[in-house]
C-alpha atoms as a PDB file:
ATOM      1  CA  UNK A   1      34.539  55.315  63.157  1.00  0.00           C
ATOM      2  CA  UNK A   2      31.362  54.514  64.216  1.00  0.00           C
ATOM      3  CA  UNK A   3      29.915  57.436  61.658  1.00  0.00           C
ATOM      4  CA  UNK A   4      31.561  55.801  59.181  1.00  0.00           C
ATOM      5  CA  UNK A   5      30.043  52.097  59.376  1.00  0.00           C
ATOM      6  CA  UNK A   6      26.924  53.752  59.517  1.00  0.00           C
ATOM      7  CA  UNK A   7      27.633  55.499  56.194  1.00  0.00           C
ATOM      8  CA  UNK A   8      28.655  52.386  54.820  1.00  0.00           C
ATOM      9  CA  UNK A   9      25.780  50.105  56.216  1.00  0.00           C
ATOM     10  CA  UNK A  10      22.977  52.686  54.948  1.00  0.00           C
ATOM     11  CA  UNK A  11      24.430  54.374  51.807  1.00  0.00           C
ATOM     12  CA  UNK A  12      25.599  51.026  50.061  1.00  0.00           C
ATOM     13  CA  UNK A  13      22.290  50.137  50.600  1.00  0.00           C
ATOM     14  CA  UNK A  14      22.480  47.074  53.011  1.00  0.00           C
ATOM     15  CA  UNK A  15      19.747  49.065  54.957  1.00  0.00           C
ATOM     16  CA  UNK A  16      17.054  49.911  52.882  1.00  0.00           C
ATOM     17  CA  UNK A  17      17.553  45.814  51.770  1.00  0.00           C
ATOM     18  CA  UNK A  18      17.027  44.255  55.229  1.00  0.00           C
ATOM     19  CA  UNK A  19      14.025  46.410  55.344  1.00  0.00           C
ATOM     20  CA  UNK A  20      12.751  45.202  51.895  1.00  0.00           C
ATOM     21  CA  UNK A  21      13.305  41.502  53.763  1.00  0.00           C
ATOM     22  CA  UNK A  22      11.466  42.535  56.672  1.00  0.00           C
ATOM     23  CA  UNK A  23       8.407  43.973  55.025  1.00  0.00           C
ATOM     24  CA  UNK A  24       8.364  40.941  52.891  1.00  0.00           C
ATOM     25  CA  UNK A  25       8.473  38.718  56.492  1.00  0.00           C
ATOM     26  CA  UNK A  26       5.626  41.135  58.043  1.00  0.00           C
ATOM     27  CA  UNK A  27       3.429  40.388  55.346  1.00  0.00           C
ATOM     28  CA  UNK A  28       3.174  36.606  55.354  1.00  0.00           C
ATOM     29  CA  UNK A  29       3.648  36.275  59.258  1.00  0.00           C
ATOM     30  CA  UNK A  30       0.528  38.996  59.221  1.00  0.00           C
ATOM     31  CA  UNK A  31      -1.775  37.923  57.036  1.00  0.00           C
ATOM     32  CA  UNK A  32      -1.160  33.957  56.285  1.00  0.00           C
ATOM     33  CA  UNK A  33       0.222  33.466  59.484  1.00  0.00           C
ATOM     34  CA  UNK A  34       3.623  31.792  58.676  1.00  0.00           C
ATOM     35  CA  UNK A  35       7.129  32.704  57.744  1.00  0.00           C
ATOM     36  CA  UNK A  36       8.008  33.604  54.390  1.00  0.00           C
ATOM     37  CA  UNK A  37      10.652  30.881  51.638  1.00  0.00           C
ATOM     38  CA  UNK A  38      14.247  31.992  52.615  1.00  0.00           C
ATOM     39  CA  UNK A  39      14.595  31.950  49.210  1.00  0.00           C
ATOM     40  CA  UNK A  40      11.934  34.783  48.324  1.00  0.00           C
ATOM     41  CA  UNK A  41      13.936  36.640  51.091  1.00  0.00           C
ATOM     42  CA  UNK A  42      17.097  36.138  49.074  1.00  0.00           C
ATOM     43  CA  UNK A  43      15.765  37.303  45.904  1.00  0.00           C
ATOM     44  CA  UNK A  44      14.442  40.482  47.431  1.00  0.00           C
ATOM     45  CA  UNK A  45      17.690  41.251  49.393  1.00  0.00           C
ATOM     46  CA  UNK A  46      19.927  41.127  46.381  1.00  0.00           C
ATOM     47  CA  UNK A  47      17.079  41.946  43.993  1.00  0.00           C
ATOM     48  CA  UNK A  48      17.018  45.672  46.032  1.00  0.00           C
ATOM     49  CA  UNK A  49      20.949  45.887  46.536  1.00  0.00           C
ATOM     50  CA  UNK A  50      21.065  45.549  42.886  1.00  0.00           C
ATOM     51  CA  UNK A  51      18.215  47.990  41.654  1.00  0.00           C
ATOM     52  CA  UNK A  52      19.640  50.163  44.489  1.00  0.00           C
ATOM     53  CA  UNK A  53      23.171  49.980  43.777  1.00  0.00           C
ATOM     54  CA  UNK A  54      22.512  50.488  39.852  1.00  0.00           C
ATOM     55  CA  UNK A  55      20.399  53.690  40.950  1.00  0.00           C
ATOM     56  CA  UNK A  56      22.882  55.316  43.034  1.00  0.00           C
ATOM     57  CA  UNK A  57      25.626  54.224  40.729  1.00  0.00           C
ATOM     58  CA  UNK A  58      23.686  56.379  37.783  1.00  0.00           C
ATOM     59  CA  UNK A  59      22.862  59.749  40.348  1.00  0.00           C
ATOM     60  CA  UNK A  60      24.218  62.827  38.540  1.00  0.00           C
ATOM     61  CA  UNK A  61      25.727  65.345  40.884  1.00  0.00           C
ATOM     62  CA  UNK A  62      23.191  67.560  43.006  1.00  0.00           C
ATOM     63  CA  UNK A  63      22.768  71.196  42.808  1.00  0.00           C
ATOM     64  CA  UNK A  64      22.946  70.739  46.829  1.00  0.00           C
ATOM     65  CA  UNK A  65      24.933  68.045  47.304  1.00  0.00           C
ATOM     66  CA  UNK A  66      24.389  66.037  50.472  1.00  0.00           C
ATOM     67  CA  UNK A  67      26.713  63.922  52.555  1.00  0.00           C
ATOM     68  CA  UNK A  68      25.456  60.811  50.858  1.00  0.00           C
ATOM     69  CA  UNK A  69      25.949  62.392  47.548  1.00  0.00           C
ATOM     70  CA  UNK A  70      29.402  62.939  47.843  1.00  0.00           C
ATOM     71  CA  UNK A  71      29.639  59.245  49.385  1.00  0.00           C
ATOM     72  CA  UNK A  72      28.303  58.294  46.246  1.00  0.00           C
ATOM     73  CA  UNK A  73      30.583  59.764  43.909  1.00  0.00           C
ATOM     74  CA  UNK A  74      33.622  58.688  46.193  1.00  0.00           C
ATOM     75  CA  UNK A  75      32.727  55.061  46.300  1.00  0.00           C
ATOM     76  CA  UNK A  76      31.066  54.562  42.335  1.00  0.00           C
ATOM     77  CA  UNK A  77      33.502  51.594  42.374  1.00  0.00           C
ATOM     78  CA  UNK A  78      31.669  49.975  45.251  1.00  0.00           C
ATOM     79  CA  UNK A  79      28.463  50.855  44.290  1.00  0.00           C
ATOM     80  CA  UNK A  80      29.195  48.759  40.812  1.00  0.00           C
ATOM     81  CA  UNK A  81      30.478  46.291  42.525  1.00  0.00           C
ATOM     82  CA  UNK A  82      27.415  46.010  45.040  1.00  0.00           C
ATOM     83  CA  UNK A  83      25.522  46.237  41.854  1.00  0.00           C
ATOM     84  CA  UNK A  84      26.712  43.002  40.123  1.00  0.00           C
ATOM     85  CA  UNK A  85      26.767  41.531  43.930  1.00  0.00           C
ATOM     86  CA  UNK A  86      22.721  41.952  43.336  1.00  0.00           C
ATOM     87  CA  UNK A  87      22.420  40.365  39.722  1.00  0.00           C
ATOM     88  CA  UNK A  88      24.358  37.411  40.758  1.00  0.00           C
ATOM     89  CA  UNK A  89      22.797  37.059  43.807  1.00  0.00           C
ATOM     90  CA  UNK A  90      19.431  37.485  42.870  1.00  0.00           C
ATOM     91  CA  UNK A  91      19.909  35.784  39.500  1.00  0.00           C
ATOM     92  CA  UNK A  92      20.728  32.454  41.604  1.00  0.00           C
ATOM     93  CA  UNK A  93      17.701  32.695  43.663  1.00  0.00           C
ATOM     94  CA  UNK A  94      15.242  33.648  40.474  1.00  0.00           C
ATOM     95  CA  UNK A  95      16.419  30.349  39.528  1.00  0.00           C
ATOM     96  CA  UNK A  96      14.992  28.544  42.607  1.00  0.00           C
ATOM     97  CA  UNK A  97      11.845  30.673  42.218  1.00  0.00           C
ATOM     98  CA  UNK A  98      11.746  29.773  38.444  1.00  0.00           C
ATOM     99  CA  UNK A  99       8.355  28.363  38.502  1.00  0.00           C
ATOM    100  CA  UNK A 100       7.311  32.322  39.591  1.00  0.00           C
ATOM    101  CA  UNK A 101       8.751  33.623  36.673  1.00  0.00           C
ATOM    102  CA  UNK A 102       6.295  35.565  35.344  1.00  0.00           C
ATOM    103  CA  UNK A 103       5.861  37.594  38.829  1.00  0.00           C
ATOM    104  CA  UNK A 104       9.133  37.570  39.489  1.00  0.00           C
ATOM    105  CA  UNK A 105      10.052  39.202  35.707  1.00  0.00           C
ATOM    106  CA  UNK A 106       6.966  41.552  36.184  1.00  0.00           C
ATOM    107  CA  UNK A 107       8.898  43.242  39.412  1.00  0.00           C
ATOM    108  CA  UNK A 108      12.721  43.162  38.025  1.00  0.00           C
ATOM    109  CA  UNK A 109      10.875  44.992  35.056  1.00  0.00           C
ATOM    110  CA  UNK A 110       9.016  47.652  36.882  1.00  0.00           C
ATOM    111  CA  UNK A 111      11.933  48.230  39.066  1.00  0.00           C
ATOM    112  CA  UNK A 112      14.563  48.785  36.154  1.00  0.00           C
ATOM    113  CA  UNK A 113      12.057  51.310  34.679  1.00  0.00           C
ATOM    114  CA  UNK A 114      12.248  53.987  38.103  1.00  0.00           C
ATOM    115  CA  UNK A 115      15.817  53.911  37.167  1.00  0.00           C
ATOM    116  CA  UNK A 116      15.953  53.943  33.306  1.00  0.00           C
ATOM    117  CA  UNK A 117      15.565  57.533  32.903  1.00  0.00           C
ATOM    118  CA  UNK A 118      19.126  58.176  34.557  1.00  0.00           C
ATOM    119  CA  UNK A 119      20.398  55.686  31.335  1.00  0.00           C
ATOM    120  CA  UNK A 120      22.516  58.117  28.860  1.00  0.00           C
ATOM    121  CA  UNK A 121      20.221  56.669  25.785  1.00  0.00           C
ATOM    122  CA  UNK A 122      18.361  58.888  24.346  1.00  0.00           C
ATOM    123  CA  UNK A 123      14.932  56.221  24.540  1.00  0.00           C
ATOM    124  CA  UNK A 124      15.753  56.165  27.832  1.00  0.00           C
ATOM    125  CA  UNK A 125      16.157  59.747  28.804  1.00  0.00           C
ATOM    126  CA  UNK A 126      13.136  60.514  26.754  1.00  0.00           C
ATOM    127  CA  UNK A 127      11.159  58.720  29.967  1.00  0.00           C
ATOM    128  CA  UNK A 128      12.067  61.930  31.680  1.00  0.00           C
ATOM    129  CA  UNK A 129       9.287  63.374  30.036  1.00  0.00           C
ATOM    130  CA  UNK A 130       6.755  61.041  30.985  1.00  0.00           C
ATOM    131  CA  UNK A 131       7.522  60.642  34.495  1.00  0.00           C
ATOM    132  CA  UNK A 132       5.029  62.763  36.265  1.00  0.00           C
ATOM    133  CA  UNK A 133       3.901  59.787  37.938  1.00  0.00           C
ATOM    134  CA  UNK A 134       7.417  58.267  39.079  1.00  0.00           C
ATOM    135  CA  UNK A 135       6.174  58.967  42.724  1.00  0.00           C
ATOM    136  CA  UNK A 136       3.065  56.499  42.462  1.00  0.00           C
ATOM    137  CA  UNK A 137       5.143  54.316  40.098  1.00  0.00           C
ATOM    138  CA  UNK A 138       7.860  53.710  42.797  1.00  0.00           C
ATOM    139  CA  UNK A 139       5.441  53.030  45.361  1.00  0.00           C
ATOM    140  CA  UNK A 140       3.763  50.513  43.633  1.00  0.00           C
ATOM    141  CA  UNK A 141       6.833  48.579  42.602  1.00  0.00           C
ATOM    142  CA  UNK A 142       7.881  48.693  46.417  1.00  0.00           C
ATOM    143  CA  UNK A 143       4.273  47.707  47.592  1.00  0.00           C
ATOM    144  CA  UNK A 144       4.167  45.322  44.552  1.00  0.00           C
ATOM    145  CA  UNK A 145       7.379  43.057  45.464  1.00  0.00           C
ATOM    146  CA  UNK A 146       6.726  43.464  49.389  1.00  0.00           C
ATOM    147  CA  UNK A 147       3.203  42.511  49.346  1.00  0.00           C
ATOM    148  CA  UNK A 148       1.926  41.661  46.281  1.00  0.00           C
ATOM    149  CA  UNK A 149       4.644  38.600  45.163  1.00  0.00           C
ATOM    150  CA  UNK A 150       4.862  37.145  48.800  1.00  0.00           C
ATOM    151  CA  UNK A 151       0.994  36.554  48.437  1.00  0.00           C
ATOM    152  CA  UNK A 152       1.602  35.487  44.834  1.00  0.00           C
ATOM    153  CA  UNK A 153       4.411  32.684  45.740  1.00  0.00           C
ATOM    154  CA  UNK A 154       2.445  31.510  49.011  1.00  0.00           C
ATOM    155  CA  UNK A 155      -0.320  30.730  46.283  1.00  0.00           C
ATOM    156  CA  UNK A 156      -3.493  31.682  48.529  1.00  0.00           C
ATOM    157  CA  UNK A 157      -6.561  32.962  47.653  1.00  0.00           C
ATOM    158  CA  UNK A 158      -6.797  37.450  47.932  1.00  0.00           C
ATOM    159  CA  UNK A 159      -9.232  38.130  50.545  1.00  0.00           C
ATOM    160  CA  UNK A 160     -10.542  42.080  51.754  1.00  0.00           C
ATOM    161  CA  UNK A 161      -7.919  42.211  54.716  1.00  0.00           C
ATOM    162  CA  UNK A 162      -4.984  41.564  52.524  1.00  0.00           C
ATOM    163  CA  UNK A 163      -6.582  44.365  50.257  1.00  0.00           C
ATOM    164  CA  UNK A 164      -6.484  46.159  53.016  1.00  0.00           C
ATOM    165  CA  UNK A 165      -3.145  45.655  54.349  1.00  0.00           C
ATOM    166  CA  UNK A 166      -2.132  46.418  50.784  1.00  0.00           C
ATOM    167  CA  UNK A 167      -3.734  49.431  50.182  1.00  0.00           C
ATOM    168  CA  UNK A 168      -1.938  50.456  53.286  1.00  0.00           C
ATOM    169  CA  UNK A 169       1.051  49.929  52.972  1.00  0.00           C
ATOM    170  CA  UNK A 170       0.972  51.794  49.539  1.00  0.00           C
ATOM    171  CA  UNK A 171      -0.405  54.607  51.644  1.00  0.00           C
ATOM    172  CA  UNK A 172       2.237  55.137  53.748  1.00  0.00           C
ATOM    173  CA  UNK A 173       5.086  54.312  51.443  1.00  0.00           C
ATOM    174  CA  UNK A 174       3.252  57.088  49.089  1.00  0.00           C
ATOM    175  CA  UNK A 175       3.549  59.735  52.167  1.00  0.00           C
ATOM    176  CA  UNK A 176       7.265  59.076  52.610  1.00  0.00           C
ATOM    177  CA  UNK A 177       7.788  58.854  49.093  1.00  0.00           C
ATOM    178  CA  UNK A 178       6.237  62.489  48.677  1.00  0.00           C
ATOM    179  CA  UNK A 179       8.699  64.075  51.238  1.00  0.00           C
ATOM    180  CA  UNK A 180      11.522  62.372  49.705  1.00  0.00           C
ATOM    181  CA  UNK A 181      10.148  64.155  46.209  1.00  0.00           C
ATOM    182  CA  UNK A 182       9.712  67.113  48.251  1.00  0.00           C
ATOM    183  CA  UNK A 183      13.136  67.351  49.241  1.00  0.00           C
ATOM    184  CA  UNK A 184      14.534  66.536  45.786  1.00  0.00           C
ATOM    185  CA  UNK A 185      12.226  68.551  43.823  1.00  0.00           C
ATOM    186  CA  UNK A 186      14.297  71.011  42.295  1.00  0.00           C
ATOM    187  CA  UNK A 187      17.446  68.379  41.445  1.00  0.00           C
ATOM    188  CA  UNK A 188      14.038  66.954  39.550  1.00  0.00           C
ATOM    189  CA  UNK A 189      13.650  70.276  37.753  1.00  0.00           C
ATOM    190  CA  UNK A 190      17.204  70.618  36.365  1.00  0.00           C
ATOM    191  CA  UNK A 191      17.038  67.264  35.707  1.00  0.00           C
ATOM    192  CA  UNK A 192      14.079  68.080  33.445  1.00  0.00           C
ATOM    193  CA  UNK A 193      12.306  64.973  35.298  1.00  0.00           C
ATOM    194  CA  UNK A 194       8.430  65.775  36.210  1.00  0.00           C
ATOM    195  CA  UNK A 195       6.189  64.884  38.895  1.00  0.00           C
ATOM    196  CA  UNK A 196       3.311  65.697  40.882  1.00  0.00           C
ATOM    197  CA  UNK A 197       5.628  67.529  43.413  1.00  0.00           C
ATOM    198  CA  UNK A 198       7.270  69.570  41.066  1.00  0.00           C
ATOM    199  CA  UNK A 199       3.931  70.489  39.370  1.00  0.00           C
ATOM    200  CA  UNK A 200       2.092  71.326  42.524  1.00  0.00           C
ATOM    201  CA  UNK A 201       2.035  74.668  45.146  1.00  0.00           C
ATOM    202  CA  UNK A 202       2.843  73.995  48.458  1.00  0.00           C
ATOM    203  CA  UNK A 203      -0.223  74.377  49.623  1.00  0.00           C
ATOM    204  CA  UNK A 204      -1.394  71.080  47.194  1.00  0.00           C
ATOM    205  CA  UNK A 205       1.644  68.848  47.935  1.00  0.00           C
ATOM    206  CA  UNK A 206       0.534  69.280  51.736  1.00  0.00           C
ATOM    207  CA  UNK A 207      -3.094  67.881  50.304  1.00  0.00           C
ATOM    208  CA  UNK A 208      -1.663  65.317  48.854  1.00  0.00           C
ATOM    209  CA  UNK A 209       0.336  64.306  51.654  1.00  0.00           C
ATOM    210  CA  UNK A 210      -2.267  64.205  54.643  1.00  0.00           C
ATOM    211  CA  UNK A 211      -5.015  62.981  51.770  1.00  0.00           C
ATOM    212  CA  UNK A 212      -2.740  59.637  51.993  1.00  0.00           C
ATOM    213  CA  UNK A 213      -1.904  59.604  55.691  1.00  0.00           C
ATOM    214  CA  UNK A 214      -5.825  59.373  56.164  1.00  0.00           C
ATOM    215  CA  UNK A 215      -5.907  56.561  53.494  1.00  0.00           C
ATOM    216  CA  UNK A 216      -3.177  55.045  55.310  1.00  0.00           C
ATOM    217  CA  UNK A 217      -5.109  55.273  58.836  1.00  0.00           C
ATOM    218  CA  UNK A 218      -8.715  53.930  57.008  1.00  0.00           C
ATOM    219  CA  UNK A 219      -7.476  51.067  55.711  1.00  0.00           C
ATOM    220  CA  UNK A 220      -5.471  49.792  58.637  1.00  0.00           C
ATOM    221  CA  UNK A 221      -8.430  50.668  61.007  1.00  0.00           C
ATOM    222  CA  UNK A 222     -10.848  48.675  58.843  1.00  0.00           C
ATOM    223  CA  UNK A 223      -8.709  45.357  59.271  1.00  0.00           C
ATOM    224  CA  UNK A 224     -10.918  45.479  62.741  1.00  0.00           C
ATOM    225  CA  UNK A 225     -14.217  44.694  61.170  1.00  0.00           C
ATOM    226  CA  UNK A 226     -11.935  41.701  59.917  1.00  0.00           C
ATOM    227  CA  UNK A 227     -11.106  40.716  64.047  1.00  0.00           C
ATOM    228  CA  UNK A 228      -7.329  41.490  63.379  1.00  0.00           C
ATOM    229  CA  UNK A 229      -6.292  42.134  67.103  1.00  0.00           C
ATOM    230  CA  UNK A 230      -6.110  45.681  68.411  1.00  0.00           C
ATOM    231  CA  UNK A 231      -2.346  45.015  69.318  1.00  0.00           C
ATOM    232  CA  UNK A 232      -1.623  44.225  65.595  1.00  0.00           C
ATOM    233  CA  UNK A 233      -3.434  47.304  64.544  1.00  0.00           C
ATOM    234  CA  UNK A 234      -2.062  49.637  66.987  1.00  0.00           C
ATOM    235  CA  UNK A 235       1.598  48.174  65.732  1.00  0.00           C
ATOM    236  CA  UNK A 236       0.594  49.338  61.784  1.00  0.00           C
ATOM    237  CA  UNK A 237      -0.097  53.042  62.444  1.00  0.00           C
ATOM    238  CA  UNK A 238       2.457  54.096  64.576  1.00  0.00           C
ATOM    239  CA  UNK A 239       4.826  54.721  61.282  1.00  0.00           C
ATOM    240  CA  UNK A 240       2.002  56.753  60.108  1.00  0.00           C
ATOM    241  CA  UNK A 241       1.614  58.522  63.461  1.00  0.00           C
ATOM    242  CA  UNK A 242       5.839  58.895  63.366  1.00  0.00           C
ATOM    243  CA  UNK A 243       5.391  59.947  59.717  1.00  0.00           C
ATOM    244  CA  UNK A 244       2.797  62.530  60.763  1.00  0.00           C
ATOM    245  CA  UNK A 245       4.865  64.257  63.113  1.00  0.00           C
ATOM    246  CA  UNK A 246       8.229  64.402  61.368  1.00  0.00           C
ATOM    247  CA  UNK A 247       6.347  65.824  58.198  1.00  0.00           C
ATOM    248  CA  UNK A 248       6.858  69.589  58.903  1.00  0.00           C
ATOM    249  CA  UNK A 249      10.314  68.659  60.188  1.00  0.00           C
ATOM    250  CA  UNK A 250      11.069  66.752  56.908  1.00  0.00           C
ATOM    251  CA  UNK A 251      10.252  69.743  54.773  1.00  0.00           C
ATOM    252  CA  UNK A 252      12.908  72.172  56.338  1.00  0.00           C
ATOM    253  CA  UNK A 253      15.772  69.495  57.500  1.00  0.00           C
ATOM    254  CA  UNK A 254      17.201  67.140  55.204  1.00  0.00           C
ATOM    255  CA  UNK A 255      19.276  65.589  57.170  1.00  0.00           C
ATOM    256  CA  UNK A 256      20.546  61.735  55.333  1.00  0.00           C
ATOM    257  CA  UNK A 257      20.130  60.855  58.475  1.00  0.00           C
ATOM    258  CA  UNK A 258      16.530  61.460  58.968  1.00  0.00           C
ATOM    259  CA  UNK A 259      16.042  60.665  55.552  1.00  0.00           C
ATOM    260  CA  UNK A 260      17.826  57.179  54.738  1.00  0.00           C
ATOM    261  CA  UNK A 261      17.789  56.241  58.518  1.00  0.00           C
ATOM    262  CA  UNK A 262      14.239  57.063  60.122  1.00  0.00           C
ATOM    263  CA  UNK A 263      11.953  57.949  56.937  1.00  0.00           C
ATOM    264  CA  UNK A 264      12.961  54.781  55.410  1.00  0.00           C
ATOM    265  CA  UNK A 265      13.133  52.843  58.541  1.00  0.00           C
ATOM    266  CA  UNK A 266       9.763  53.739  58.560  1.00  0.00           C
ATOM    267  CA  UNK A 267       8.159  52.000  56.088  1.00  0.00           C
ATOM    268  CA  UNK A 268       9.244  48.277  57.831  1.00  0.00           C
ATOM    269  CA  UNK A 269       9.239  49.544  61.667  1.00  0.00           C
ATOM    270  CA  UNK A 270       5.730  48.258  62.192  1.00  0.00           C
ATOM    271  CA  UNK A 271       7.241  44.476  60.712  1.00  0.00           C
ATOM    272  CA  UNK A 272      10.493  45.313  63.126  1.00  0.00           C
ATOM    273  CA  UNK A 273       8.365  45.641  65.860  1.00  0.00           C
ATOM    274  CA  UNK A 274       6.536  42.363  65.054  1.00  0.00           C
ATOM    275  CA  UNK A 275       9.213  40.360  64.659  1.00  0.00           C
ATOM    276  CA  UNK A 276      10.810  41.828  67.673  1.00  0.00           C
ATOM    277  CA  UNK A 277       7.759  41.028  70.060  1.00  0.00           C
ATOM    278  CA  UNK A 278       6.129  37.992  67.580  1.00  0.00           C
ATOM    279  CA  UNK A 279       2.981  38.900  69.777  1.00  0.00           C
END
């Protein structure tokens, strides 16, 4: 039973949608010192059950199927149903946030493009071909609507910490986003979808992998010449330091579990520990 609500909780995408909220919290709390609109929180939540929902609802079979895969294909009805759950809901709230629209369009945009490809159009599909970069391109649109908009809506003025908070986050998203590509590299190649992980030896994904663990480490140190508190700063790298360790593990286990559950959790744990302690 209890294997089962956890199936239900992560793989319909709930999950990886209160950690969208969270990241979104982290980031004003952090850096303007105050709590995000409930409303931005609401568009985000139902913005990512939506692009989600629509992206899982699209997933061809695997050539190794996991347990989520075949959760997939046994609940497409939900999954369309979460899906339209999403563009209502987050249609309702993009009305409240109206006077944003241009920011707001600019991420519902980006994020419908990481999914096109799986469209059976032929424009569509013809992205395939293009999509070397879909690992940077999906960790901008996540960095983008978790950082970038929050700052945008609160209406302040960019200064070098929130660069650098930025820059970091798309650092470690862009780690975890390499061992998901990792793992799903060669559903990518019969898929006839390139990227950087596909194209690469072993020996250059690891390159690119610690190469943005170190970027990830460099910028969050550097918010200290800013007088961020060590206590904040020691709460922003320990995903990276997590990340670190489970990278070897990743690359020979792919447990959903470890996947959907920890390497995901990852990216807000630092915001979950924040809001947890609000120290």
């Amino acid at each position: 039973m209890i294997r089962k609500i956890v199936d239900y909780f992560v793989f319909s995408s709930l999950y990886i949608a209160l950690c969208a909220v969270l990241m979104v919290w982290q980031t004003t709390w952090l850096l303007l010192g105050t709590s995000p609109p409930g409303r931005l929180l609401g568009f985000v939540f139902f913005a990512t059950m939506c692009s989600y929902n629509f992206h899982w609802y699209l997933t061809p079979r695997s050539t190794s199927p996991s347990r989520r895969v075949q959760w997939t294909h046994r609940h497409k009805a939900l999954h369309f149903v979460l899906y339209l759950t999403g563009v209502v809901g987050s249609a309702v709230y993009f009305f409240y946030l109206a006077h944003y629209f241009i920011a707001l369009f600019v991420g519902a945009f980006l994020t419908f493009l990481y999914s096109a490809p799986k469209l059976p159009q032929r424009a569509f599909r013809q992205l395939q071909k293009i999509a070397v970069g879909k690992t940077l391109f999906l960790t901008f649109v996540w960095v983008y609507v978790t950082t970038v908009l929050p700052l945008i809506i609160a209406g302040t003025r960019w200064q070098p910490p929130f660069i650098l908070f930025t820059a970091g986050r798309f650092f470690l998203i862009y780690a975890i986003c390499i061992i998901f590509d990792y793992r799903d590299r060669e559903d990518d190649r019969n898929q006839g979808i390139r990227s950087l992980i596909t194209l690469f030896s072993e020996k250059g994904i690891d390159g690119v992998f610690w190469a943005s663990l170190a970027g990830f480490f460099g910028c969050y140190l550097a918010l200290a010449f800013y007088h961020y508190p060590a206590y904040h700063i020691f709460l922003l790298v320990i995903p990276g330091i997590i990340t670190g360790f489970l990278y070897r593990e990743s690359k020979r286990n792919f447990s959903d579990d470890l996947y959907y559950i920890v390497l995901d959790g990852l990216m807000m744990f630092s915001g979950l520990l924040m809001f947890i302690f609000r120290i």
